[in-house]
N, C-alpha and C. Protein backbone atom coordinates (compact mmCIF):
# COMPACT_ATOMS: atom_id res chain seq x y z
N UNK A 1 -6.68 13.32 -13.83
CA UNK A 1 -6.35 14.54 -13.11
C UNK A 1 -5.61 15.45 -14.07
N UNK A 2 -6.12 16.87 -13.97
CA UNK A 2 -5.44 17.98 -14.72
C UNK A 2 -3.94 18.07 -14.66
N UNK A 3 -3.16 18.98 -15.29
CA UNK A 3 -2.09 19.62 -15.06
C UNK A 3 -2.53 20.81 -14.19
N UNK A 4 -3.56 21.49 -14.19
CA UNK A 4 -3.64 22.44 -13.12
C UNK A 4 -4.41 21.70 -12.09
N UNK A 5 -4.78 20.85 -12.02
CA UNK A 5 -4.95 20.07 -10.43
C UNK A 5 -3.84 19.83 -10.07
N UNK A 6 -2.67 18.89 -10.81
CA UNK A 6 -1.50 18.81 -10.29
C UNK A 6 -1.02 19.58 -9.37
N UNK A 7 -0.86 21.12 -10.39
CA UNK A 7 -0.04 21.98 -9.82
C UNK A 7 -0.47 22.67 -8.89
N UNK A 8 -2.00 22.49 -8.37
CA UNK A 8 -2.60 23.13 -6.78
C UNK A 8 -2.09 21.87 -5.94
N UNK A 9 -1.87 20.75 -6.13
CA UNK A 9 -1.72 19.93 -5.41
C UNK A 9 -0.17 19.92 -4.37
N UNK A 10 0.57 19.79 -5.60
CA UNK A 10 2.09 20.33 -5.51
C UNK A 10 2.45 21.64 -4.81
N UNK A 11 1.46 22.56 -4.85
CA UNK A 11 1.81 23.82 -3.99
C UNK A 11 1.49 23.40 -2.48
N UNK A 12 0.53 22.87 -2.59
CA UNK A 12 -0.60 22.65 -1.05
C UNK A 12 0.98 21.69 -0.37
N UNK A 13 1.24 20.66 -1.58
CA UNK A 13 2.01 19.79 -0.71
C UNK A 13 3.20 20.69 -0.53
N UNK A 14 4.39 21.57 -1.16
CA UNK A 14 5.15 22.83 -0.93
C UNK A 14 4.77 23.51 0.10
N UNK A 15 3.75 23.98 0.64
CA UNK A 15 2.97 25.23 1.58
C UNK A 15 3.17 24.34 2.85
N UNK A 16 2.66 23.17 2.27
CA UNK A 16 2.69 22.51 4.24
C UNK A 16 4.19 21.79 4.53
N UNK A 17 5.39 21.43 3.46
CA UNK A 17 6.38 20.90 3.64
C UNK A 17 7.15 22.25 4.10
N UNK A 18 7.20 24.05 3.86
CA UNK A 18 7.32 24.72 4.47
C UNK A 18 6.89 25.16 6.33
N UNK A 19 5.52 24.53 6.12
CA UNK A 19 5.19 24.57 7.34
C UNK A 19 5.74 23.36 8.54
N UNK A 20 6.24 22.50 8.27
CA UNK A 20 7.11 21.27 9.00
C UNK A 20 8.37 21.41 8.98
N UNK A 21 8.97 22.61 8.16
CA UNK A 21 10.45 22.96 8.17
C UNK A 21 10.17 24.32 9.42
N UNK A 22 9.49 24.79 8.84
CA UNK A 22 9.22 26.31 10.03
C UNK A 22 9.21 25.63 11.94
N UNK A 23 8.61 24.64 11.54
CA UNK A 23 8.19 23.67 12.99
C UNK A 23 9.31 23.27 13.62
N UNK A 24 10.26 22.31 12.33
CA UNK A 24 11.48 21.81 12.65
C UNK A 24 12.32 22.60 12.86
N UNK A 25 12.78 23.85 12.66
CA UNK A 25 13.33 25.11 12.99
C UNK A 25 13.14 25.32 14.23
N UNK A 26 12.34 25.57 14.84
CA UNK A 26 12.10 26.02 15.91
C UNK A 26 12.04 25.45 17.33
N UNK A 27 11.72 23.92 17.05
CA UNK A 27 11.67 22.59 17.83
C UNK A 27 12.21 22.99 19.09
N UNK A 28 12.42 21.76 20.10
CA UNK A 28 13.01 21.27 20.60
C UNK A 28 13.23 19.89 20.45
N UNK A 29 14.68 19.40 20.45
CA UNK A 29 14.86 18.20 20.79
C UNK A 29 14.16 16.76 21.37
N UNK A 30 13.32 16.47 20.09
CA UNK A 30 12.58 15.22 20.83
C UNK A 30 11.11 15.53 21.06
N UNK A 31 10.82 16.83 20.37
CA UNK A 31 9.39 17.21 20.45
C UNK A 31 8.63 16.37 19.22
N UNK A 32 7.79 15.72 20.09
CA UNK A 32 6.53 15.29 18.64
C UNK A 32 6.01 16.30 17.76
N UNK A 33 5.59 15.51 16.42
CA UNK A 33 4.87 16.79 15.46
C UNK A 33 3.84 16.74 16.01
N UNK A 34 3.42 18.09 15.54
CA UNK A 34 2.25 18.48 16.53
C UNK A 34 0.67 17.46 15.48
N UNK A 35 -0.08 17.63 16.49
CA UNK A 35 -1.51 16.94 15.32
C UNK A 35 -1.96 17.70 14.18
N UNK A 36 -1.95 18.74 14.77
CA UNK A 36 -2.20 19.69 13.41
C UNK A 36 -1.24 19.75 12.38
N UNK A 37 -0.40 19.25 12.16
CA UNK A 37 0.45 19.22 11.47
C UNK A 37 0.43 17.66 10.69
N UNK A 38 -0.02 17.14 11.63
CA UNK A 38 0.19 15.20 11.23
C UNK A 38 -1.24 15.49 10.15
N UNK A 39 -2.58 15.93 10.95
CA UNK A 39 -3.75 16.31 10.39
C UNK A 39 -3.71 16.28 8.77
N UNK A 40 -2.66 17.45 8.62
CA UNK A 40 -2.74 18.20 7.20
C UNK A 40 -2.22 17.38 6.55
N UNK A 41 -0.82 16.26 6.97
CA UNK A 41 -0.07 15.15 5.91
C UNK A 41 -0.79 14.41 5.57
N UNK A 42 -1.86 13.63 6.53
CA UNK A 42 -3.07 12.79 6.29
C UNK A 42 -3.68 13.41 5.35
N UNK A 43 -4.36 14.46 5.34
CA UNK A 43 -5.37 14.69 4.64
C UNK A 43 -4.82 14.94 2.88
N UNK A 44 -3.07 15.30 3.18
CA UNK A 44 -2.63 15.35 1.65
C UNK A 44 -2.17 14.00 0.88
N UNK A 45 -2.19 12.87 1.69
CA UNK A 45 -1.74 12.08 1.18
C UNK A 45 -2.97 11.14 0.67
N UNK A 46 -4.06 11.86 1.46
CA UNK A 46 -5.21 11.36 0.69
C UNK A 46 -5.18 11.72 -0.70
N UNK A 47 -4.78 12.79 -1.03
CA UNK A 47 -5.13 13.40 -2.18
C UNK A 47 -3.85 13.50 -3.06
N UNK A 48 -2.82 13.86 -2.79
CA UNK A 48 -1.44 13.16 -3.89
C UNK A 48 -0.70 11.86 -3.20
N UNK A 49 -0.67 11.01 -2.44
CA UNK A 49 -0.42 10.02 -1.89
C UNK A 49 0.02 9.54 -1.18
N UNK A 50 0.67 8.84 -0.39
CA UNK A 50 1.52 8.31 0.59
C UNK A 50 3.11 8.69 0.19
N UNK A 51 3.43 7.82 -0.60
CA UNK A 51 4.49 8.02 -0.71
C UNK A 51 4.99 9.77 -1.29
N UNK A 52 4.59 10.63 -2.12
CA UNK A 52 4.72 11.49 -2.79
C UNK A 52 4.46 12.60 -1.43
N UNK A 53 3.47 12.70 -0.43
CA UNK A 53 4.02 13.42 0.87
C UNK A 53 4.51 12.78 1.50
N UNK A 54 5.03 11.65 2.39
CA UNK A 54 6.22 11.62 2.93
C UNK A 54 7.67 11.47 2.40
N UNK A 55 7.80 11.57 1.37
CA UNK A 55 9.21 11.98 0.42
C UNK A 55 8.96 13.44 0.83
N UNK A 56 7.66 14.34 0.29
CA UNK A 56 8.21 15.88 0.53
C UNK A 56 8.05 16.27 1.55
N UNK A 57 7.44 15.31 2.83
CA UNK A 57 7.75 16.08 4.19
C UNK A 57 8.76 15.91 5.07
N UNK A 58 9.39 14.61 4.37
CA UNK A 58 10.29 14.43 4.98
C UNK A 58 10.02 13.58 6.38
N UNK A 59 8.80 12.45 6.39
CA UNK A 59 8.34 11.54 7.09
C UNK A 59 8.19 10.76 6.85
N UNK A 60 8.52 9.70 7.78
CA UNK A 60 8.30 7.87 7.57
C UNK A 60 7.13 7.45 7.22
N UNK A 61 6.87 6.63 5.69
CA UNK A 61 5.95 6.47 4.82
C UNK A 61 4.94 5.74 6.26
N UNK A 62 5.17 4.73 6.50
CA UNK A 62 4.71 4.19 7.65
C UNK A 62 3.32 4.72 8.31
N UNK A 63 4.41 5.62 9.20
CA UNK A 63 3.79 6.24 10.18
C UNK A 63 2.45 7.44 9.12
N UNK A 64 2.87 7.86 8.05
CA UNK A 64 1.75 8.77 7.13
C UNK A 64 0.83 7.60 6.54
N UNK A 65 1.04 6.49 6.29
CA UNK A 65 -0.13 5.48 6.15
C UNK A 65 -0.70 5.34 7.27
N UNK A 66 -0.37 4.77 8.50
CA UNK A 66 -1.27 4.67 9.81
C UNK A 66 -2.31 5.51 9.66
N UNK A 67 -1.60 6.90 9.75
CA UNK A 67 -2.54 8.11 10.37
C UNK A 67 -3.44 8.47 9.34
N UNK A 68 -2.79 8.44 7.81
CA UNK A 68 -4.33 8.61 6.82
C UNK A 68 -5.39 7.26 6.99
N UNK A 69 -4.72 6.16 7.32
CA UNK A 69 -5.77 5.19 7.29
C UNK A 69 -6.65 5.17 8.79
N UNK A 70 -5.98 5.73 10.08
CA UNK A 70 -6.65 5.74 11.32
C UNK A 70 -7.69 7.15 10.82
N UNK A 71 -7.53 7.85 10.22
CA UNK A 71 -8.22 8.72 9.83
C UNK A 71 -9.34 9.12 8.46
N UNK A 72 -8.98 7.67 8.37
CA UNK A 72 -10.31 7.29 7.31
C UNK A 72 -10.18 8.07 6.19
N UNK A 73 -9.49 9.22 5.98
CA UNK A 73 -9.05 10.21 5.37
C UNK A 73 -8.42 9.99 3.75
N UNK A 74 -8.04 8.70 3.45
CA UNK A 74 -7.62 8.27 2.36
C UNK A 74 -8.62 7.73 1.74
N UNK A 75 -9.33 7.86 0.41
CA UNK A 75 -10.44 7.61 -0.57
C UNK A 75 -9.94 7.54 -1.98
N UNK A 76 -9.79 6.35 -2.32
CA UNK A 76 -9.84 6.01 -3.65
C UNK A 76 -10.98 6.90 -4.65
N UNK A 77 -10.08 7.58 -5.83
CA UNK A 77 -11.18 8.35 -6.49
C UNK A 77 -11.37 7.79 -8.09
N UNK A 78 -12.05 7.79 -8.69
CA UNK A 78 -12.30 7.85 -10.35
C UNK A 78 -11.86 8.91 -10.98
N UNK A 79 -11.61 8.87 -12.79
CA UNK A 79 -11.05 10.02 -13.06
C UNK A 79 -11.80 11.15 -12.97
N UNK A 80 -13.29 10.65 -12.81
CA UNK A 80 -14.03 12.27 -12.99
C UNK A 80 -14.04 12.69 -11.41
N UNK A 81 -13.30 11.80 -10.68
CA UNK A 81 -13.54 12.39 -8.80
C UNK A 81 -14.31 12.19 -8.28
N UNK A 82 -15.25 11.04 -8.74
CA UNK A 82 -16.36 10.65 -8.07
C UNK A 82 -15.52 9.59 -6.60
N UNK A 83 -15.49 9.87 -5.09
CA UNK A 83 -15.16 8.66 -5.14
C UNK A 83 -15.63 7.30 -4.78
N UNK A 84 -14.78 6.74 -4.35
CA UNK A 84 -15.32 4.88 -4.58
C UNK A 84 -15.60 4.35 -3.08
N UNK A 85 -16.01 3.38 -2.62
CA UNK A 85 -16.55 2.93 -1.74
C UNK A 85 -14.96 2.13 -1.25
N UNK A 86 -14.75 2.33 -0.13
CA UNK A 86 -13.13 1.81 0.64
C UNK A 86 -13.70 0.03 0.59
N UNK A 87 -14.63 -0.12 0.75
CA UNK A 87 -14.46 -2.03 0.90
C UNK A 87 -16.43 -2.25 -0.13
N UNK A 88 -15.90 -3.36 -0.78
CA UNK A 88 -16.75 -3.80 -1.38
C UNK A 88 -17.48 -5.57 -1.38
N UNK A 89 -18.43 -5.67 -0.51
CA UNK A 89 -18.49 -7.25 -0.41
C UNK A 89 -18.93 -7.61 -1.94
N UNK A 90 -18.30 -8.59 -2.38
CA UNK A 90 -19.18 -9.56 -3.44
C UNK A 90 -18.94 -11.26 -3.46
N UNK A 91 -20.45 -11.12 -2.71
CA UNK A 91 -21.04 -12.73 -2.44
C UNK A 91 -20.16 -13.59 -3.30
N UNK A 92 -20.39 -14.97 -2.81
CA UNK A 92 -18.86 -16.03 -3.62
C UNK A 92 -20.53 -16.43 -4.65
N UNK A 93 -22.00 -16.30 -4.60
CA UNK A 93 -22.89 -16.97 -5.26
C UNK A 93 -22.83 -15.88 -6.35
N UNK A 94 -22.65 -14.51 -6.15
CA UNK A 94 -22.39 -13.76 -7.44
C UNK A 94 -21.55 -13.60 -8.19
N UNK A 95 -20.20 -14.16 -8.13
CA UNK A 95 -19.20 -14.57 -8.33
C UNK A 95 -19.63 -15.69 -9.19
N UNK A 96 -19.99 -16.71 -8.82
CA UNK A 96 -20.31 -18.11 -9.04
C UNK A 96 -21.05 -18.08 -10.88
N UNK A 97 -22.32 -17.00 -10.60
CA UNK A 97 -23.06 -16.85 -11.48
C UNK A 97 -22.54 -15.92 -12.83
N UNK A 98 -21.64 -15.07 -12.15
CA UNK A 98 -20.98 -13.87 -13.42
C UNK A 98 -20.64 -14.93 -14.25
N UNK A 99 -21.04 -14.41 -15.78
CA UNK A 99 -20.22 -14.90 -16.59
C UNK A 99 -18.82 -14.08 -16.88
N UNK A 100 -17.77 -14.54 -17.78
CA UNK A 100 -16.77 -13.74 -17.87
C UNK A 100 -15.93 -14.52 -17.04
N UNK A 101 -14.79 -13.15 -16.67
CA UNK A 101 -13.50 -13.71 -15.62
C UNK A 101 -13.87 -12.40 -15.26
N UNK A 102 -12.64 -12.44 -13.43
CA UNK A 102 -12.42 -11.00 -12.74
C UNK A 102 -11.32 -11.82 -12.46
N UNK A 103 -10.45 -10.30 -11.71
CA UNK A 103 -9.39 -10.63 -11.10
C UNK A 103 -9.44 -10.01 -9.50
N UNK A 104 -9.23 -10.62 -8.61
CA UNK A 104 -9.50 -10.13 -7.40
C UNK A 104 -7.85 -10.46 -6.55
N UNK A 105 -7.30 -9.19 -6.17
CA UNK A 105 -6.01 -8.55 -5.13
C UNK A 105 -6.50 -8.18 -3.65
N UNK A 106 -5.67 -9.17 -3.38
CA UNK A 106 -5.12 -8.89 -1.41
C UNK A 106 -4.01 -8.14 -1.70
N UNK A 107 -3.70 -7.50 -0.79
CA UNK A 107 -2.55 -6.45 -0.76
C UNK A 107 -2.42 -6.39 1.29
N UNK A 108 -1.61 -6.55 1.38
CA UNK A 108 -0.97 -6.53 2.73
C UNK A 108 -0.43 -4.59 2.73
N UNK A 109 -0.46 -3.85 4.27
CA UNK A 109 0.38 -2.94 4.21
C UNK A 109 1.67 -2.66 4.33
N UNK A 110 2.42 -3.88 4.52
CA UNK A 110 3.84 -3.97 4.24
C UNK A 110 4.11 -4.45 2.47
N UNK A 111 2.83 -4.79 1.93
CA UNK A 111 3.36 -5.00 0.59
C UNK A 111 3.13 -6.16 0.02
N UNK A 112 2.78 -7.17 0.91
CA UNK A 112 3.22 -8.66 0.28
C UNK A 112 1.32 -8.47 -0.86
N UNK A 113 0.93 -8.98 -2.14
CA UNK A 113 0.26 -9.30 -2.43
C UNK A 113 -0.35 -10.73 -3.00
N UNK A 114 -1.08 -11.06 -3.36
CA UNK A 114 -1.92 -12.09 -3.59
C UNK A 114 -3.06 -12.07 -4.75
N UNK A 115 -2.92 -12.19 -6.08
CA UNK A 115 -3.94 -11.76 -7.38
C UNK A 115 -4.30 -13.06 -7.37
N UNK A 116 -5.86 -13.38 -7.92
CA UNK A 116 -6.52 -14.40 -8.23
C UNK A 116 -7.27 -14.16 -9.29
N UNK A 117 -7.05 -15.00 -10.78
CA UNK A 117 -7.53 -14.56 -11.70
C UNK A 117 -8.46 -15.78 -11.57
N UNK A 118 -9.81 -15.47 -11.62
CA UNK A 118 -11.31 -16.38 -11.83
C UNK A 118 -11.42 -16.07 -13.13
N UNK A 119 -11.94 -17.30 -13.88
CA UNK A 119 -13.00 -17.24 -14.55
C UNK A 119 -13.71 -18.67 -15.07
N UNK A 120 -14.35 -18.41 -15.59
CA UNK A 120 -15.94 -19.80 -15.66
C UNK A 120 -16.76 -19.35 -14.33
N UNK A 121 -17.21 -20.74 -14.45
CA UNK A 121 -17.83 -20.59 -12.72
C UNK A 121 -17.91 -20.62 -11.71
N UNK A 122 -16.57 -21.70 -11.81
CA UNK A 122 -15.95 -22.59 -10.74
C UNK A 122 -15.62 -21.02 -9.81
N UNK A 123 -16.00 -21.20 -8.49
CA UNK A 123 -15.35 -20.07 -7.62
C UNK A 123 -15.06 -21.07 -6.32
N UNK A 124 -13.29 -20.46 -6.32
CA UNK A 124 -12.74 -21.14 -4.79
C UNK A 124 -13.60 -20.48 -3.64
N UNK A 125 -13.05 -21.21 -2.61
CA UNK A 125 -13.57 -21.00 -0.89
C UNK A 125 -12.67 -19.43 -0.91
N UNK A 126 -13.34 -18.62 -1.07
CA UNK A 126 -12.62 -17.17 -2.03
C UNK A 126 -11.96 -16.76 0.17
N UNK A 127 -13.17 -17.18 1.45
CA UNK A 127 -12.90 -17.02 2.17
C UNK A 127 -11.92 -17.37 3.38
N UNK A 128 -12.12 -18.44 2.82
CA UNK A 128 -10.32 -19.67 3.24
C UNK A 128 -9.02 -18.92 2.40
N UNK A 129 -9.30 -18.30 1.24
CA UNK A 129 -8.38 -17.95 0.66
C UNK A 129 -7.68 -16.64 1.23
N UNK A 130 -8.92 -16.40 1.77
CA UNK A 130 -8.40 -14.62 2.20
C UNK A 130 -7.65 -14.72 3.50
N UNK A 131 -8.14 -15.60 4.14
CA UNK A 131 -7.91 -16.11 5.77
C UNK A 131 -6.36 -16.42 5.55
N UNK A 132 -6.02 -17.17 4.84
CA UNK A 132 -4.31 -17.90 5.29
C UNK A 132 -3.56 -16.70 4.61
N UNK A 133 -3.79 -15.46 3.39
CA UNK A 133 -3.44 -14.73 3.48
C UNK A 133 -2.92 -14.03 4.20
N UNK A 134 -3.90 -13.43 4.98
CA UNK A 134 -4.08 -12.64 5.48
C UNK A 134 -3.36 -13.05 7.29
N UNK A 135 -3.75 -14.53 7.18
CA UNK A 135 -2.80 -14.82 8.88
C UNK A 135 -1.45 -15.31 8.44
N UNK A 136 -1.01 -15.40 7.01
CA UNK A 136 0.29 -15.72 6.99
C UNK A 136 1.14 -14.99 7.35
N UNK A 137 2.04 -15.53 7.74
CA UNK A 137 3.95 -14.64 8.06
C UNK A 137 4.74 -14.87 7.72
């Protein structure tokens, strides 16, 4: 990403952290943000991130992950901006056959992760693996 992508990014995120102060100004006590407003954080945090708009809007990282992820709205990109596909199956028999190593990450949304570095051929029950992950507490 450019320095002048940056800096459209940084304004967009400035323009709408003005527009949630103008909101908060005016409020009442105990009023929800409005959707159109939640709308626009989603759609920026797709694009400079979670954490980097709710630091400048001044909203619970949380609640701006839910809503970009209930909103499908968050897309992993490449450097040229092509972007990437949100979930990728790969069979445990193609796995099996790659030569080389990979490294394959669980990531929980509170954080906890899980890296598995493969390589040869040998491939674990990759799906048992994901399972106790994923139901652990």
């Amino acid at each position: 990403m450019g320095r002048s992508e940056n800096r459209q990014q940084a304004g967009r995120l400035v323009r709408l952290a003005r527009q949630f102060a103008a909101w908060r100004a005016r409020r009442s006590f105990g009023t929800r943000i409005p959707d159109r407003l939640w709308a626009a954080a989603a759609k920026a945090a797709a694009s400079c991130g979670v954490h980097q708009t709710a630091k400048a809007l001044r909203l619970d990282y949380y609640e701006v992950q839910r809503r970009v992820q209930r909103n499908g709205s968050q897309r992993v990109t490449t450097r040229s901006g092509d972007a990437l596909p949100a979930f990728v199956e790969l069979p445990a028999s193609t796995l099996a056959t790659a030569a080389g190593e990979c490294i394959l990450e669980f990531e929980k949304p509170e954080g906890s992760k899980l890296r598995v570095h493969l390589k040869g051929a040998h491939v674990p029950d990759l799906l048992a693996l994901g399972a106790g992950f994923w139901n652990a507490e």
